[in-house]
PDB file of N, CA and C in Angstrom:
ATOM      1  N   UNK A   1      58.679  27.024 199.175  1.00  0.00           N
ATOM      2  CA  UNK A   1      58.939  25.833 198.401  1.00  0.00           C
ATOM      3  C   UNK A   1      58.270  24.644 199.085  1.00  0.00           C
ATOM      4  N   UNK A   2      57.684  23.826 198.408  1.00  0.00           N
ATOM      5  CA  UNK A   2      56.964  22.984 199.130  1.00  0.00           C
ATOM      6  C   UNK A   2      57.594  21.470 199.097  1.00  0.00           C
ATOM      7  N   UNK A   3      57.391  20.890 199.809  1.00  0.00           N
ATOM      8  CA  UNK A   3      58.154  19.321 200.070  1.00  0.00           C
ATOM      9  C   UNK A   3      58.793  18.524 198.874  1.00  0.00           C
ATOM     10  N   UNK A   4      57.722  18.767 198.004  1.00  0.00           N
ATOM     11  CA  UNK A   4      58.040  17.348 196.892  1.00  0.00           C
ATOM     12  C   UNK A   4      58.901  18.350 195.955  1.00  0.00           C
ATOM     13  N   UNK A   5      58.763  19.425 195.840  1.00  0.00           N
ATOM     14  CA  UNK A   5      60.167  20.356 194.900  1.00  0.00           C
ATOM     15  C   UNK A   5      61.013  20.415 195.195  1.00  0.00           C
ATOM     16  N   UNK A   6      60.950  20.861 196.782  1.00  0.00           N
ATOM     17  CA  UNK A   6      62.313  20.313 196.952  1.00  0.00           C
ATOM     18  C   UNK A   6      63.506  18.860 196.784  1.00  0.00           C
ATOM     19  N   UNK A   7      62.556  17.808 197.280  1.00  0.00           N
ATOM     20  CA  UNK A   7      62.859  16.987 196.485  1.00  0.00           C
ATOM     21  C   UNK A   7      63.520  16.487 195.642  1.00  0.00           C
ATOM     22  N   UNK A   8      62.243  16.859 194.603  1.00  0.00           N
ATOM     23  CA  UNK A   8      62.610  17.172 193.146  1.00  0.00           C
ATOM     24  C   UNK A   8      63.488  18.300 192.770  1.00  0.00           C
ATOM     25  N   UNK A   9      64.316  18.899 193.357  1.00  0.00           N
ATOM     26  CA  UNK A   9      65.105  19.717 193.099  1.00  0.00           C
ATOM     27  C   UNK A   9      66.481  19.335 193.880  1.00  0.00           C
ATOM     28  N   UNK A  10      66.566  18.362 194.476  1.00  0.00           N
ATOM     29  CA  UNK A  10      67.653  17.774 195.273  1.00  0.00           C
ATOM     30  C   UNK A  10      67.852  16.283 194.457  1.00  0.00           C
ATOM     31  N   UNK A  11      67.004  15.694 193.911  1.00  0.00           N
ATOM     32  CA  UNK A  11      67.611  14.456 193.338  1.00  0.00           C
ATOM     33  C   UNK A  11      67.989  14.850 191.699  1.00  0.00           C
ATOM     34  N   UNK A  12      67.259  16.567 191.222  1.00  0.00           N
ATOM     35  CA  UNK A  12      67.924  16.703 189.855  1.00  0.00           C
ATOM     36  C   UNK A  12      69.780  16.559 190.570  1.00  0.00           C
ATOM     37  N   UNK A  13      69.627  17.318 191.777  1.00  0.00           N
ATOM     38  CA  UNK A  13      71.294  18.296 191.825  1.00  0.00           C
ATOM     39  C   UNK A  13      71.781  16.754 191.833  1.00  0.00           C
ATOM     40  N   UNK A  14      71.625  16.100 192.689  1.00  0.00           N
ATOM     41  CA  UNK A  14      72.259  14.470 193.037  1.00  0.00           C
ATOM     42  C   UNK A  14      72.108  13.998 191.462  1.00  0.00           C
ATOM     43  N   UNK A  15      71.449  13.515 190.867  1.00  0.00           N
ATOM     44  CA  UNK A  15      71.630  13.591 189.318  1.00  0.00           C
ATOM     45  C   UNK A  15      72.590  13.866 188.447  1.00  0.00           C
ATOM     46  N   UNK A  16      72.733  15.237 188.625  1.00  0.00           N
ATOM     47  CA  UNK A  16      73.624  15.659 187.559  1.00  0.00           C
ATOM     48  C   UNK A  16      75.081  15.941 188.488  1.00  0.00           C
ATOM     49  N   UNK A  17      74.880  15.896 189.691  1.00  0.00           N
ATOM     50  CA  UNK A  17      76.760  15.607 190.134  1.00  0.00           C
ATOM     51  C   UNK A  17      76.982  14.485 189.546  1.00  0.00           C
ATOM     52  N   UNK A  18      75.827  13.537 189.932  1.00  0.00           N
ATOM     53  CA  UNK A  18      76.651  11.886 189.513  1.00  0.00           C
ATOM     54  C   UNK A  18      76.746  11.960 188.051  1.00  0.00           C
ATOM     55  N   UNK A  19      76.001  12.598 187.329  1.00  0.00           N
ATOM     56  CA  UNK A  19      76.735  12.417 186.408  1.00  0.00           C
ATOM     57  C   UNK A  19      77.696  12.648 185.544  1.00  0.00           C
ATOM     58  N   UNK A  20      78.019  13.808 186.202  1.00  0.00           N
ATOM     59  CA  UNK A  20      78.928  14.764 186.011  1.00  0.00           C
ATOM     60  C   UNK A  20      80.465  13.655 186.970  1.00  0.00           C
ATOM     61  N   UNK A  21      79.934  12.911 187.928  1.00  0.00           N
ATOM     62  CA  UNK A  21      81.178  12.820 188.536  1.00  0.00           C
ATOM     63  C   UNK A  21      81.378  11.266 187.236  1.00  0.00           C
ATOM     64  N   UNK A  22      80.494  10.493 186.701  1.00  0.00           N
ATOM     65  CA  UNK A  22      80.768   9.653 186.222  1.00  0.00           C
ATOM     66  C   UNK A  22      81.209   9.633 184.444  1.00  0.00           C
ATOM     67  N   UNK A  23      81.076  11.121 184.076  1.00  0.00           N
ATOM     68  CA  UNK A  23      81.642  11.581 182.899  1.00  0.00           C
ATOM     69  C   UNK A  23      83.287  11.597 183.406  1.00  0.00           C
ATOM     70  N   UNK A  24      83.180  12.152 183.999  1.00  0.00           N
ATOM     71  CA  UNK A  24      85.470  12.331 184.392  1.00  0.00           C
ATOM     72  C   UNK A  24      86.000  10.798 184.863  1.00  0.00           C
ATOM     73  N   UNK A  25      85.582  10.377 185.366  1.00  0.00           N
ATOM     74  CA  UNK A  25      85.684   8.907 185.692  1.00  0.00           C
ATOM     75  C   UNK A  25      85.894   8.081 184.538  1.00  0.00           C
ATOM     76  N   UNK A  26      84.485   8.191 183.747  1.00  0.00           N
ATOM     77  CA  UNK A  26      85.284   7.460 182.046  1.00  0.00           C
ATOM     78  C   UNK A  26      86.270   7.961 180.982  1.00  0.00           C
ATOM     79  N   UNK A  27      86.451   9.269 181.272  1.00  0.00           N
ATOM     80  CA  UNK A  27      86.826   9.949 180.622  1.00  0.00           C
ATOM     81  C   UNK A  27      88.784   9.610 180.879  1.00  0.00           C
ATOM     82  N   UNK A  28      88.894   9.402 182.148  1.00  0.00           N
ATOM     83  CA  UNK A  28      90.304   9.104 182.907  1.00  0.00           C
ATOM     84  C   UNK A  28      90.335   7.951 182.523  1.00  0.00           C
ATOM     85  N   UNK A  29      89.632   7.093 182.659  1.00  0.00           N
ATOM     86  CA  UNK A  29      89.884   5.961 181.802  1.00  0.00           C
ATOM     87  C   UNK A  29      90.105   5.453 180.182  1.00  0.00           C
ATOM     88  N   UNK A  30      89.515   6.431 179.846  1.00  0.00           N
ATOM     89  CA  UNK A  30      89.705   6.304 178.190  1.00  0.00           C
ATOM     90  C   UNK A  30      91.187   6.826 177.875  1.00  0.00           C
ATOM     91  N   UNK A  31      91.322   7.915 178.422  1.00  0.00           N
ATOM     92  CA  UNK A  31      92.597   8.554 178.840  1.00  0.00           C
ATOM     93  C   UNK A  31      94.016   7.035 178.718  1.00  0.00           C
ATOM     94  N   UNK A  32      93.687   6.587 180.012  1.00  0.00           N
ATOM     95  CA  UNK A  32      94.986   5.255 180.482  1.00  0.00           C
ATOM     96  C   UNK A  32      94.503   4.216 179.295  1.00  0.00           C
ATOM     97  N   UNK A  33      93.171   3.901 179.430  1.00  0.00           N
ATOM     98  CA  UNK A  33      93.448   3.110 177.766  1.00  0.00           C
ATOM     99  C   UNK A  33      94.276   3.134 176.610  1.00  0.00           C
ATOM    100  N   UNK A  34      93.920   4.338 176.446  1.00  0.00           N
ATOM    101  CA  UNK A  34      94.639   5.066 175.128  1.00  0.00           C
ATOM    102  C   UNK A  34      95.980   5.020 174.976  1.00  0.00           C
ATOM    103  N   UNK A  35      96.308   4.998 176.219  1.00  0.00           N
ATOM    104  CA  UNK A  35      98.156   4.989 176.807  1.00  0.00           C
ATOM    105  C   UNK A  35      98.789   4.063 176.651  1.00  0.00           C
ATOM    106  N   UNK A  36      97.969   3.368 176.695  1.00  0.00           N
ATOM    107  CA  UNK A  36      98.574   1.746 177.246  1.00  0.00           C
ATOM    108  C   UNK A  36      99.072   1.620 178.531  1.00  0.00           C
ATOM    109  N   UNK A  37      98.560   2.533 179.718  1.00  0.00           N
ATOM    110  CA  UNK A  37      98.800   2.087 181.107  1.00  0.00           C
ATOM    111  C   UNK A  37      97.847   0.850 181.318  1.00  0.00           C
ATOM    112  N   UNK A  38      96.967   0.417 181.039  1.00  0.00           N
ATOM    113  CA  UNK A  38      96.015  -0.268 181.748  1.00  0.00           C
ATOM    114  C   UNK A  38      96.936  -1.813 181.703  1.00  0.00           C
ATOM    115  N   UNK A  39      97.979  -2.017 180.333  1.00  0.00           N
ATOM    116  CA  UNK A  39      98.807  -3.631 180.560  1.00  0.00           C
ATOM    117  C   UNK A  39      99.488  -3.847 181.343  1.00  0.00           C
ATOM    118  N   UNK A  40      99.983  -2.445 182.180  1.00  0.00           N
ATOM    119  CA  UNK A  40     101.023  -2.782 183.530  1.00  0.00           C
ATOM    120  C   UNK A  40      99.997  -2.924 184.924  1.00  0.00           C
ATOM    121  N   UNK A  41      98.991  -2.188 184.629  1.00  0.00           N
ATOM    122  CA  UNK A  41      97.770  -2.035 185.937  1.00  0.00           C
ATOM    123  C   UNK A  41      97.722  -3.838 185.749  1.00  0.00           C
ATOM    124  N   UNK A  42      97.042  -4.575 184.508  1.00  0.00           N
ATOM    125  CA  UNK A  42      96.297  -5.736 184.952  1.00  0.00           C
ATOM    126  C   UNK A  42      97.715  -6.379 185.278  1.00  0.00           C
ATOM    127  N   UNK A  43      98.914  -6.586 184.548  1.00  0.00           N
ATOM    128  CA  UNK A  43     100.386  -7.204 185.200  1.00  0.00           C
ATOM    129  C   UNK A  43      99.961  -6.795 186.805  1.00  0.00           C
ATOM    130  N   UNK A  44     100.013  -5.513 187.472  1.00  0.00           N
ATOM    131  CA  UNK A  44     100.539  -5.244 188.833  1.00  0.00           C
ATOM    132  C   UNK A  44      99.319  -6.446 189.408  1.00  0.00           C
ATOM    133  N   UNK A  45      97.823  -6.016 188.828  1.00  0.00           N
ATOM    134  CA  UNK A  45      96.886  -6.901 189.850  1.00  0.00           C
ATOM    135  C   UNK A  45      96.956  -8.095 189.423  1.00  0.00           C
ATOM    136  N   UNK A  46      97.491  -8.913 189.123  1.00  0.00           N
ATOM    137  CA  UNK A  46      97.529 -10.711 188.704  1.00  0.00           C
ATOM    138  C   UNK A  46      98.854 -10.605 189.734  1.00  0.00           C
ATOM    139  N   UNK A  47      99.517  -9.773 189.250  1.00  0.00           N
ATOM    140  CA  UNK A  47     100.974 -10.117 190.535  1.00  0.00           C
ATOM    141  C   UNK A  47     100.479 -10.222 192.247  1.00  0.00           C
ATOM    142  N   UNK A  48      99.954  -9.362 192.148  1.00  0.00           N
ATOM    143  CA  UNK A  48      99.093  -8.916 193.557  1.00  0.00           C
ATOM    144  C   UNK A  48      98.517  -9.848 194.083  1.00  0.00           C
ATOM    145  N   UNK A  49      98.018 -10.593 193.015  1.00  0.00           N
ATOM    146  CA  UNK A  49      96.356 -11.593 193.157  1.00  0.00           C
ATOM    147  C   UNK A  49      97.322 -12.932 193.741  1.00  0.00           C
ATOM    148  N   UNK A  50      98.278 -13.125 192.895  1.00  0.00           N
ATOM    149  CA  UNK A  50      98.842 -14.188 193.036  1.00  0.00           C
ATOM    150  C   UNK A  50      99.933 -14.443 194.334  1.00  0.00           C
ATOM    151  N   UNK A  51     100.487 -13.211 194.655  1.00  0.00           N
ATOM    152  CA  UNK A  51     101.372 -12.988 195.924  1.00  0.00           C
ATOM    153  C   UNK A  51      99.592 -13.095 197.074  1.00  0.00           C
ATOM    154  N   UNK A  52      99.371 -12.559 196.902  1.00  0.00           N
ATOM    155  CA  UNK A  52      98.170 -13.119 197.875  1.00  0.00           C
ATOM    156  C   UNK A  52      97.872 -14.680 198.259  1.00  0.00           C
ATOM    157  N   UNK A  53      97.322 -15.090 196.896  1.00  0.00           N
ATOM    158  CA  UNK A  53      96.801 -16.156 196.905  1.00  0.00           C
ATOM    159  C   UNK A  53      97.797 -17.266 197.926  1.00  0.00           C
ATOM    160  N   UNK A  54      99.185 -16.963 197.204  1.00  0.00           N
ATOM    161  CA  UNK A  54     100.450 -17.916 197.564  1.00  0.00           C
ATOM    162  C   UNK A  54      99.974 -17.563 199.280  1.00  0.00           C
ATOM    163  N   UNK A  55      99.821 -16.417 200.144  1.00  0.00           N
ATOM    164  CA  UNK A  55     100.547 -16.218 201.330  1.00  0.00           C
ATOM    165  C   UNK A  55      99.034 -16.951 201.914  1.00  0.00           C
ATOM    166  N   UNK A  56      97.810 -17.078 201.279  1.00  0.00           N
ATOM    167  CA  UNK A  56      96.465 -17.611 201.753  1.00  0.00           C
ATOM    168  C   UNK A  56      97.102 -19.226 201.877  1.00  0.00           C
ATOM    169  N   UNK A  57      97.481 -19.752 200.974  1.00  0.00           N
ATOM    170  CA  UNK A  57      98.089 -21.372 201.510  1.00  0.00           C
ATOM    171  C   UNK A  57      98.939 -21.333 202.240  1.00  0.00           C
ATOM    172  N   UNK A  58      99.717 -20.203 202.407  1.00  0.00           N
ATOM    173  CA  UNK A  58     101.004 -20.630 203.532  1.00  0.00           C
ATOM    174  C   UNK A  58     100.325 -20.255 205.044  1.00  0.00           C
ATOM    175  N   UNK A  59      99.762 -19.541 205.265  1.00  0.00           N
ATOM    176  CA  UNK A  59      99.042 -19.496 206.422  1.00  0.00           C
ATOM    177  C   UNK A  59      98.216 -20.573 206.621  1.00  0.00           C
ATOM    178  N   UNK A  60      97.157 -21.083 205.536  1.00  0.00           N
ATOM    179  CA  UNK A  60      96.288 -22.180 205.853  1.00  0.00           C
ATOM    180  C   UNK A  60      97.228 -23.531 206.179  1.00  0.00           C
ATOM    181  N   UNK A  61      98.315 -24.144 205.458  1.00  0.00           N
ATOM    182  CA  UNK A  61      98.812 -24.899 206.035  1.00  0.00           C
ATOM    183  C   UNK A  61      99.454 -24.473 207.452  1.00  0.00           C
ATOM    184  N   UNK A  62     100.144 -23.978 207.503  1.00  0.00           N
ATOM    185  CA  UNK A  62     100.221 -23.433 208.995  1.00  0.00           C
ATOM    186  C   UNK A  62      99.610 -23.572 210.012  1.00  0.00           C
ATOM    187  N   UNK A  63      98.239 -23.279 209.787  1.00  0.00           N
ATOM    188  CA  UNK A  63      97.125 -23.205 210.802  1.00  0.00           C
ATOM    189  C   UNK A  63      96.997 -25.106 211.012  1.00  0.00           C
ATOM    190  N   UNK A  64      97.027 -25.746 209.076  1.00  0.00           N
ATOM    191  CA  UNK A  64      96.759 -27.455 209.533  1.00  0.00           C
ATOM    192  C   UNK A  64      97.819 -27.954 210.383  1.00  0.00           C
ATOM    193  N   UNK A  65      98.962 -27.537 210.198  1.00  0.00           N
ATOM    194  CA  UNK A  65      99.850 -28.302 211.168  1.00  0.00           C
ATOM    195  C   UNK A  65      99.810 -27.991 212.498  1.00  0.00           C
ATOM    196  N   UNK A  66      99.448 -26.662 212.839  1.00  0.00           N
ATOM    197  CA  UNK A  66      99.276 -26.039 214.361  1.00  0.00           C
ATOM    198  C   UNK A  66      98.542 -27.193 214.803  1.00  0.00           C
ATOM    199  N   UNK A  67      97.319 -27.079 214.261  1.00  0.00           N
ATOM    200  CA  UNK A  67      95.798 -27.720 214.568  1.00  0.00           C
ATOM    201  C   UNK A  67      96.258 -29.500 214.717  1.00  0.00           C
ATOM    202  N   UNK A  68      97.187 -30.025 213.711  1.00  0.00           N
ATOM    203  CA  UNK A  68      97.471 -31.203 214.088  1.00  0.00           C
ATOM    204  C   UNK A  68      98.110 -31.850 214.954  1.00  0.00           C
ATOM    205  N   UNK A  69      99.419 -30.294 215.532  1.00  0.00           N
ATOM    206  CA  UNK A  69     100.333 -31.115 216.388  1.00  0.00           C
ATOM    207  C   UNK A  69      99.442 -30.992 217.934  1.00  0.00           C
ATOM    208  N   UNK A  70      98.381 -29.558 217.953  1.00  0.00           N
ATOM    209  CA  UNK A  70      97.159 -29.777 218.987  1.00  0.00           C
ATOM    210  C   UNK A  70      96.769 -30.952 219.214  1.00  0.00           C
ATOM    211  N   UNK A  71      95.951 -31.280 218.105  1.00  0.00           N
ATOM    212  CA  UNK A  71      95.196 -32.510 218.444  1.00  0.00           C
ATOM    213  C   UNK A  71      96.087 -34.151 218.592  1.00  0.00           C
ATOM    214  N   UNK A  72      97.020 -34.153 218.315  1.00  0.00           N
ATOM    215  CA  UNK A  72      98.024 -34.783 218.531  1.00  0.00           C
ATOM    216  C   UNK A  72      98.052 -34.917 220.082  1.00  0.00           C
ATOM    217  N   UNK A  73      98.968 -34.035 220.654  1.00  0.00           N
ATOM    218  CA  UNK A  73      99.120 -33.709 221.774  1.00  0.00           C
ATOM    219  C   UNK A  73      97.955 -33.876 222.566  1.00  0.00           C
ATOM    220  N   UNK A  74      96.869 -33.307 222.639  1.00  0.00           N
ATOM    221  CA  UNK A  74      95.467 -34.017 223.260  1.00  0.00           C
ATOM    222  C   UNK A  74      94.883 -35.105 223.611  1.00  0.00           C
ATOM    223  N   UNK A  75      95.553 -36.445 222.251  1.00  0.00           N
ATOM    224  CA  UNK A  75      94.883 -37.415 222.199  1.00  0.00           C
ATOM    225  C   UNK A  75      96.356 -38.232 222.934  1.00  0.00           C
ATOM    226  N   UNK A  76      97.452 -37.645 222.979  1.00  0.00           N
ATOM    227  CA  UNK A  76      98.549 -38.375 224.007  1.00  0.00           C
ATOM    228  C   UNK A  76      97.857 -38.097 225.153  1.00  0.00           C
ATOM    229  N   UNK A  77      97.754 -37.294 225.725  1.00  0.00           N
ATOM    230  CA  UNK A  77      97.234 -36.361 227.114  1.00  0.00           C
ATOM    231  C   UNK A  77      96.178 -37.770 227.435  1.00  0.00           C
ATOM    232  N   UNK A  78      95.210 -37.598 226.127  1.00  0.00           N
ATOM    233  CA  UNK A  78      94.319 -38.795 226.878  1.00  0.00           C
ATOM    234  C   UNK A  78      94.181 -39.939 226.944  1.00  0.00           C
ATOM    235  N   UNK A  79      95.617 -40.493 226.230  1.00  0.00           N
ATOM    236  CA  UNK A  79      95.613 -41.923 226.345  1.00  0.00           C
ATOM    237  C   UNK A  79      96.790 -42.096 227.634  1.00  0.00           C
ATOM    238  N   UNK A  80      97.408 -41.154 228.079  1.00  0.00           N
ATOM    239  CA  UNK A  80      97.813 -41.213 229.187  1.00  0.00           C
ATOM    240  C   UNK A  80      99.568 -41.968 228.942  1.00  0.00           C
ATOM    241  N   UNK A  81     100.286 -41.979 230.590  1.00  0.00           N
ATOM    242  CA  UNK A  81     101.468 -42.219 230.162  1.00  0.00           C
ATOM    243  C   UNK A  81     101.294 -43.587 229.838  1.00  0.00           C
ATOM    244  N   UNK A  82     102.911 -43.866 228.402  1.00  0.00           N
ATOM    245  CA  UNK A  82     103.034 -45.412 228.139  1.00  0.00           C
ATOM    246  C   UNK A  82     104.063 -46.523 229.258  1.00  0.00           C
ATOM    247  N   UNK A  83     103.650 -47.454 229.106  1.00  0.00           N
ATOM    248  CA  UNK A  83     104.593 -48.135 230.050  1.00  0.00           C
ATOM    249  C   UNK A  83     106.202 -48.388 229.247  1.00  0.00           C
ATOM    250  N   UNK A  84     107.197 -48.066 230.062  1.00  0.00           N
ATOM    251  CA  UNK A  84     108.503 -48.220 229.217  1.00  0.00           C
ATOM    252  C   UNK A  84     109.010 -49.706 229.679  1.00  0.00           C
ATOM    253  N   UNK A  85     109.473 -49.848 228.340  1.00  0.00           N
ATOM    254  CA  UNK A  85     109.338 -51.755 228.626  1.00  0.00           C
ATOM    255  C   UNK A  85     110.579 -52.409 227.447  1.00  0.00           C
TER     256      UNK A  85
END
């Protein structure tokens, strides 16, 4: 067998798995369509999306106040002690 048949006989096989793997793939999907699973799937991922999103601001503020009471504290440090009076 010479180089380029083989090849050509390795990207038919790669070929027709994929397409073979991408026939069952739509096919499972047409499947949950049909069902009406797919209105609780997009409910679960908007729930998901949104419990995310929420915990992305609660950490980012978090991090601003860390970062502020830092730099806070720094800029006492360098203005040094006050006189009590």
């Amino acid at each position: 067998m010479t180089r380029r048949v083989r090849w050509l006989a390795l990207g038919a096989l790669a070929g027709s798995g994929a397409t073979v793997w991408a026939g069952r793939r739509l096919d499972r999907l047409a499947r949950r369509v049909r069902s009406g699973d797919v209105g609780g799937e997009v409910g679960a991922l908007v729930d998901h999306g949104a419990r995310a999103a929420a915990g992305h601001v609660r950490r980012s503020v978090e991090a601003g106040r860390h970062a502020a009471q830092r730099r806070a504290y720094e800029l006492r440090l360098l203005d040094g002690p006050r006189p009590r009076g």
